[in-house]
PDB file of N, CA and C in Angstrom:
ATOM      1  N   UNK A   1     141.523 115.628 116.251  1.00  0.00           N
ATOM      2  CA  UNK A   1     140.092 115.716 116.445  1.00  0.00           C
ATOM      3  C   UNK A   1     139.353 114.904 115.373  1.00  0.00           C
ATOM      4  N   UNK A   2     139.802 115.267 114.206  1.00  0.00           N
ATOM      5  CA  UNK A   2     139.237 114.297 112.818  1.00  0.00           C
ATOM      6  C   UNK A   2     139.280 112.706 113.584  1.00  0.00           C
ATOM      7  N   UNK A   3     140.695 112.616 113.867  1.00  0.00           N
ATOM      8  CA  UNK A   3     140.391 110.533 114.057  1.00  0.00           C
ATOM      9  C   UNK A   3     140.084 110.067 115.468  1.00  0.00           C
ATOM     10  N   UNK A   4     139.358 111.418 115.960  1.00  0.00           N
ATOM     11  CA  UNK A   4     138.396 110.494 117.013  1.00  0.00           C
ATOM     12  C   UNK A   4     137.043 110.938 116.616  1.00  0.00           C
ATOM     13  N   UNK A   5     136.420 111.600 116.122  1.00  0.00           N
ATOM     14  CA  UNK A   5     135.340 111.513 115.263  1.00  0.00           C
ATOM     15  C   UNK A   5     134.971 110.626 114.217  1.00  0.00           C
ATOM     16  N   UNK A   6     136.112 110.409 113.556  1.00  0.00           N
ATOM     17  CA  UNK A   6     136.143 108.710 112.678  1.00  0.00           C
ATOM     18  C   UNK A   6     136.290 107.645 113.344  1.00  0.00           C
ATOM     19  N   UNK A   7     136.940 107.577 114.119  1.00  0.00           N
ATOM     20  CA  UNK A   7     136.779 106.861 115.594  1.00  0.00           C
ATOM     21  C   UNK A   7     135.568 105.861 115.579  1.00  0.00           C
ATOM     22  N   UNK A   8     134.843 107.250 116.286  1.00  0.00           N
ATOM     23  CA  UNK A   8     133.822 107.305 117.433  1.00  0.00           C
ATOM     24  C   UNK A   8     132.502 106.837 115.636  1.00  0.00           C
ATOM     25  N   UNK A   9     132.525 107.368 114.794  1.00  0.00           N
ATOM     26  CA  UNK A   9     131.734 106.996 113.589  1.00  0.00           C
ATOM     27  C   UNK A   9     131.498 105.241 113.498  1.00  0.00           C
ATOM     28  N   UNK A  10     133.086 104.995 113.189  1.00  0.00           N
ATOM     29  CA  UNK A  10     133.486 103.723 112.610  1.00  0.00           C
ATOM     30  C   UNK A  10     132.838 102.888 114.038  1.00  0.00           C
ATOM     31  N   UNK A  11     133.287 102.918 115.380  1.00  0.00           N
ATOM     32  CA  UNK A  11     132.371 101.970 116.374  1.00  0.00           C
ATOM     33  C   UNK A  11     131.079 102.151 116.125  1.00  0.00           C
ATOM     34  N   UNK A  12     130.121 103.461 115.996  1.00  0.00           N
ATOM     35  CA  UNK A  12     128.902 103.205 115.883  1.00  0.00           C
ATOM     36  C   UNK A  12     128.597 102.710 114.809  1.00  0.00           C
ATOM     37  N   UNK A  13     129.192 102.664 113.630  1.00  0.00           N
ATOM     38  CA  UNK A  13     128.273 101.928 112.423  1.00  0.00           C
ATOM     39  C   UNK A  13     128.720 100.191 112.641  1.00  0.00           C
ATOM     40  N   UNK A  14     129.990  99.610 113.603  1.00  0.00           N
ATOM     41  CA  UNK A  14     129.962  98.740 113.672  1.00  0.00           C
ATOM     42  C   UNK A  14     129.145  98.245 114.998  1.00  0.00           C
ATOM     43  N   UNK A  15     128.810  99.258 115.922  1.00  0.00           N
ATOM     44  CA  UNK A  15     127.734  98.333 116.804  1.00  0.00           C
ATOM     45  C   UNK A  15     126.548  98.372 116.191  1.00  0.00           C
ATOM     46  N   UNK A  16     125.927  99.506 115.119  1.00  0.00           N
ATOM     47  CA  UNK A  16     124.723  99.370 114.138  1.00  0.00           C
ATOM     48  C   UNK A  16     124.479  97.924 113.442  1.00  0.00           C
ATOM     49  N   UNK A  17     125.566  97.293 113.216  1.00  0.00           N
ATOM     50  CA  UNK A  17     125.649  96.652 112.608  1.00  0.00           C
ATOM     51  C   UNK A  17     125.535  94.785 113.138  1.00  0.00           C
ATOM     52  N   UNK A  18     126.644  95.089 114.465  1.00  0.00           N
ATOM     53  CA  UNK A  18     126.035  93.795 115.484  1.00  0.00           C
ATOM     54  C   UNK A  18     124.755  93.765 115.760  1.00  0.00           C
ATOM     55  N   UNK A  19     124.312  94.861 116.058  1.00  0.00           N
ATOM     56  CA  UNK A  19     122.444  95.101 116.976  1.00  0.00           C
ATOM     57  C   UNK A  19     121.527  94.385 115.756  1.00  0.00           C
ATOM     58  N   UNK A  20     121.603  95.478 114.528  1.00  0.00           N
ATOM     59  CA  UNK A  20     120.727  94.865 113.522  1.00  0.00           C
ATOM     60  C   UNK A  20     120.993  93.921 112.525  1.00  0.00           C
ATOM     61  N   UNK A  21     120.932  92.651 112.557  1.00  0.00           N
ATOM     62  CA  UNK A  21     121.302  91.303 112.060  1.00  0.00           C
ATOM     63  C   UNK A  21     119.783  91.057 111.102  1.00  0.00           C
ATOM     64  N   UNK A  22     119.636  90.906 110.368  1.00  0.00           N
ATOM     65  CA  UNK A  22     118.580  90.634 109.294  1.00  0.00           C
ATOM     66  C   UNK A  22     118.657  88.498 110.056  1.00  0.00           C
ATOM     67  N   UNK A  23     117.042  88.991 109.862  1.00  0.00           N
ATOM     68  CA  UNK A  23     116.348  87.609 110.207  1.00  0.00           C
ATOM     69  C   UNK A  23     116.948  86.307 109.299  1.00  0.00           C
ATOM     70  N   UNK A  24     116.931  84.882 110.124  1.00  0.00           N
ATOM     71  CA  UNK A  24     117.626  83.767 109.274  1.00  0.00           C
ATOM     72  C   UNK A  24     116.387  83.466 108.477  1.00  0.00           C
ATOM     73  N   UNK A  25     115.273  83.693 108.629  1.00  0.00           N
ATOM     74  CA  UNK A  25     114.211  83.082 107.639  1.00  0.00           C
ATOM     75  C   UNK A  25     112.815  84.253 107.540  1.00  0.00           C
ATOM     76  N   UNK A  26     112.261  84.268 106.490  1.00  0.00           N
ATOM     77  CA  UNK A  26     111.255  85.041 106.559  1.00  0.00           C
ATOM     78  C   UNK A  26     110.226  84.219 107.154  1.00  0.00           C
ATOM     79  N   UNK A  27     108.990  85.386 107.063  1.00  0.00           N
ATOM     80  CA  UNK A  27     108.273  85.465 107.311  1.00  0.00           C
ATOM     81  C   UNK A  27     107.242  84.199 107.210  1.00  0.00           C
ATOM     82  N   UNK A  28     107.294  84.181 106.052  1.00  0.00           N
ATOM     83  CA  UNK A  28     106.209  82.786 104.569  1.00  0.00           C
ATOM     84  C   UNK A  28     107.068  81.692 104.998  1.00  0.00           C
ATOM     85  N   UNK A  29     108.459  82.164 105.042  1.00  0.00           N
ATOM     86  CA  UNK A  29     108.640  80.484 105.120  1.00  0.00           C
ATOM     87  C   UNK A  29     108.571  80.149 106.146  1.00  0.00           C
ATOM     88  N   UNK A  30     108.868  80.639 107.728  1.00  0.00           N
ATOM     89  CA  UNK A  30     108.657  79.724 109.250  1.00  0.00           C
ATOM     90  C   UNK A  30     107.433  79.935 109.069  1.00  0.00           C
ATOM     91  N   UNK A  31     106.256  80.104 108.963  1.00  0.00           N
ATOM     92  CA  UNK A  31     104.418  80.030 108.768  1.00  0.00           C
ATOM     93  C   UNK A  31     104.550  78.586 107.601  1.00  0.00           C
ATOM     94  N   UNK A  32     105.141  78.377 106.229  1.00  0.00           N
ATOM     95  CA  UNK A  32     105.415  77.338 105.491  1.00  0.00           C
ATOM     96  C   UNK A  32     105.866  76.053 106.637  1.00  0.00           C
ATOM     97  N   UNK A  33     107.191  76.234 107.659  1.00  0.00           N
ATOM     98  CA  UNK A  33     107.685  74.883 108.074  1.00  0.00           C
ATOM     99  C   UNK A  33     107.007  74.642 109.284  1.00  0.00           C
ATOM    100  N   UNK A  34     106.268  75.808 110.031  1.00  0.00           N
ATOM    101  CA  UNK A  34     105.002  75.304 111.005  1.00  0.00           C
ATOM    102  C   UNK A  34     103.927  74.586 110.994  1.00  0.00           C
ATOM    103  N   UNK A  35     103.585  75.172 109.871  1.00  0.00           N
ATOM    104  CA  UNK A  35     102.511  74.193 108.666  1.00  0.00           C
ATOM    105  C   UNK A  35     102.802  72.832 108.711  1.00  0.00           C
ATOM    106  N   UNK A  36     103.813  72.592 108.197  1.00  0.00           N
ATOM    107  CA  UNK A  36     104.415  71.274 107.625  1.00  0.00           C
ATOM    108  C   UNK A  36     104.783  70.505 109.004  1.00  0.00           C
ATOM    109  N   UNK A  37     105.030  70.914 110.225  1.00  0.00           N
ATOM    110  CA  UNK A  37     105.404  70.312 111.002  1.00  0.00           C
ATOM    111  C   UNK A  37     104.489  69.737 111.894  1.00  0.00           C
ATOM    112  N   UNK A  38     103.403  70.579 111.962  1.00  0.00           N
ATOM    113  CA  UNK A  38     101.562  70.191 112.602  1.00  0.00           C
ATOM    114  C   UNK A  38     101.037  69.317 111.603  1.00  0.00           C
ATOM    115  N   UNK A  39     101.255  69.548 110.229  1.00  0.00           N
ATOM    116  CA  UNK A  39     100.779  68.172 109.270  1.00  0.00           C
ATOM    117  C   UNK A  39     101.653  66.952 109.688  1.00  0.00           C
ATOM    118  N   UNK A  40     102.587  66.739 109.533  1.00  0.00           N
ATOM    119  CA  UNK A  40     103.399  65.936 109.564  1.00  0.00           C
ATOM    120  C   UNK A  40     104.491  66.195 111.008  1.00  0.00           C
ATOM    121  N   UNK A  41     104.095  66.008 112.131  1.00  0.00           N
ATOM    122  CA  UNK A  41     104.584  66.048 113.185  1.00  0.00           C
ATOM    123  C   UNK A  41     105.927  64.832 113.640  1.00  0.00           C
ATOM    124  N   UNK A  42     107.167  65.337 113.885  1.00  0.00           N
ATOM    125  CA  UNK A  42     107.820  63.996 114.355  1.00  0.00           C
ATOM    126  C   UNK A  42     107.661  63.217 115.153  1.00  0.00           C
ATOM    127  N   UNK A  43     108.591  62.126 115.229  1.00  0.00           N
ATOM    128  CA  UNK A  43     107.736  61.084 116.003  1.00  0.00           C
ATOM    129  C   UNK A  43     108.347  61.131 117.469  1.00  0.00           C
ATOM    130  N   UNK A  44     109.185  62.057 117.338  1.00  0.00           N
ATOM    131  CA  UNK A  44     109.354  62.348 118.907  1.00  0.00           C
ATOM    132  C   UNK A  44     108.113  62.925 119.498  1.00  0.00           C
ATOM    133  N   UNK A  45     107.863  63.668 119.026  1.00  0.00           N
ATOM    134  CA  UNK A  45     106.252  64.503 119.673  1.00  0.00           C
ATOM    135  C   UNK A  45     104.852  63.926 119.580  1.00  0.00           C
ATOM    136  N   UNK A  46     105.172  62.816 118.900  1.00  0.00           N
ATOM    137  CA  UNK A  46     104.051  61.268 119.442  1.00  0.00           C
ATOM    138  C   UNK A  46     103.796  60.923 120.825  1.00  0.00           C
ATOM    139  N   UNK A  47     105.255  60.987 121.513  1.00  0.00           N
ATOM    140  CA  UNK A  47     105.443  60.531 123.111  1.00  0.00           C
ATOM    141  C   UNK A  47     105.032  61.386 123.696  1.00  0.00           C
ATOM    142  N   UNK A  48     104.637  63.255 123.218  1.00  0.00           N
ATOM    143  CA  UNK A  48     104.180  63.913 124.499  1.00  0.00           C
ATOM    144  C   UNK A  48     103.077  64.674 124.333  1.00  0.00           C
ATOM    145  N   UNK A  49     102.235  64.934 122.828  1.00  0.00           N
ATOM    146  CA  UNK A  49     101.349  64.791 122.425  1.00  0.00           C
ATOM    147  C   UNK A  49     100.340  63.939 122.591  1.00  0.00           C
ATOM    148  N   UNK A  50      99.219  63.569 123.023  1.00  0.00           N
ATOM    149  CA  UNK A  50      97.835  63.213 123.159  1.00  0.00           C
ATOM    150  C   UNK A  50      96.680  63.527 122.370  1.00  0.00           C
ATOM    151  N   UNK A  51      96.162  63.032 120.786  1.00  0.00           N
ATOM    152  CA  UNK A  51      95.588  63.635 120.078  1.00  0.00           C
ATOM    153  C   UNK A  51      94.014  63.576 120.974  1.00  0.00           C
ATOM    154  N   UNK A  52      94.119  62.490 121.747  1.00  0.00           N
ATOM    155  CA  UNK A  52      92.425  62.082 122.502  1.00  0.00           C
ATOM    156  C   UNK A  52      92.351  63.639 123.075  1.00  0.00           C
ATOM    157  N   UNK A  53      93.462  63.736 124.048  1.00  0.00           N
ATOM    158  CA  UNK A  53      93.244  64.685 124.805  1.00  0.00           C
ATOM    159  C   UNK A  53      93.087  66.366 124.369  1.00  0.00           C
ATOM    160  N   UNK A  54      93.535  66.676 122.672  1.00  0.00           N
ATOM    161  CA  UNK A  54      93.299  67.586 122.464  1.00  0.00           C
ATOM    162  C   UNK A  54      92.046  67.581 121.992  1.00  0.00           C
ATOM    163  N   UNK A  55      91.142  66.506 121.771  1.00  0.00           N
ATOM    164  CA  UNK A  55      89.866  66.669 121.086  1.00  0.00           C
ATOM    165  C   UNK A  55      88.890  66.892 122.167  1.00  0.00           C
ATOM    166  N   UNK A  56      89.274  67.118 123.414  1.00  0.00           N
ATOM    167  CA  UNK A  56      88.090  66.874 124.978  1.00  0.00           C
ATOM    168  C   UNK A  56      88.857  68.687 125.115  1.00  0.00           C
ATOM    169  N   UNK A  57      88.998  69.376 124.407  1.00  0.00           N
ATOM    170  CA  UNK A  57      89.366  71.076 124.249  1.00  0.00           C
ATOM    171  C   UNK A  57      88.500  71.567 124.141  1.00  0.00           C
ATOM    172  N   UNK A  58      87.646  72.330 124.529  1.00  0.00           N
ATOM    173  CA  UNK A  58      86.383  73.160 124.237  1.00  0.00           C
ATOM    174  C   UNK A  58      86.600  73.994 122.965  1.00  0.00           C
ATOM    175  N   UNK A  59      86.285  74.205 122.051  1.00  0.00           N
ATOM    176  CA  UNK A  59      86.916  74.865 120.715  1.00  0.00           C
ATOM    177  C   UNK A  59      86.470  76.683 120.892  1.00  0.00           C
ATOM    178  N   UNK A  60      86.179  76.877 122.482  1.00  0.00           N
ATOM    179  CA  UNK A  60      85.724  77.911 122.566  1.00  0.00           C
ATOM    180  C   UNK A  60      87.341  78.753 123.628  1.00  0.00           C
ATOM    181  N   UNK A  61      87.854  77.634 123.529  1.00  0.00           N
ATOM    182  CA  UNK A  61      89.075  78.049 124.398  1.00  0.00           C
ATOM    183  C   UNK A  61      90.109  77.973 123.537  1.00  0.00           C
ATOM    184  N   UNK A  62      90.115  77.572 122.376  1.00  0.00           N
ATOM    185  CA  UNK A  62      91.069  77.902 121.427  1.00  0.00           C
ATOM    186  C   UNK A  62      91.121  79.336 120.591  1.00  0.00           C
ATOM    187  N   UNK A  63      92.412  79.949 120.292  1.00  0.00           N
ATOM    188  CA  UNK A  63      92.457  80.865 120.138  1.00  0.00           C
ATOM    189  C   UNK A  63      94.274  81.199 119.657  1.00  0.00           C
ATOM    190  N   UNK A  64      93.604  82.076 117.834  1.00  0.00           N
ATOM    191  CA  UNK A  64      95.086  82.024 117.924  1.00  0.00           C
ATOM    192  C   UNK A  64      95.983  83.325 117.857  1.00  0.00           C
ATOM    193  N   UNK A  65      96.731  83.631 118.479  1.00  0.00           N
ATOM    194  CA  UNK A  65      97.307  84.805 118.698  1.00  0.00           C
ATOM    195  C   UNK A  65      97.350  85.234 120.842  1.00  0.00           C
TER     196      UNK A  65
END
């Protein structure tokens, strides 16, 4: 009875453990490399980006969240 209760323990603290995986980056820093990537955008996203066309945006339709 003991080693299926240790068992049955030992799987749940190892599926506890698959489920909750701690994040690859915080918080500050993906808000930091979003930042940096709208400043300095690559030049792949030259080709599908339109800066004309985001400035004809009503700034009443922007919104963030």
């Amino acid at each position: 009875m003991k080693k299926i209760l240790l068992g049955l323990v030992v799987v749940m603290a190892m599926m506890f453990l698959y489920i909750y995986q701690s994040p690859i980056m915080s918080t500050v820093e993906e808000i930091t490399n979003a930042e940096r990537y709208l400043q300095n955008p690559p030049k792949e996203w030259s080709k599908s980006i339109s800066y004309v066309d985001l400035k004809e945006i009503p700034i009443e339709n922007v919104s963030a969240g």
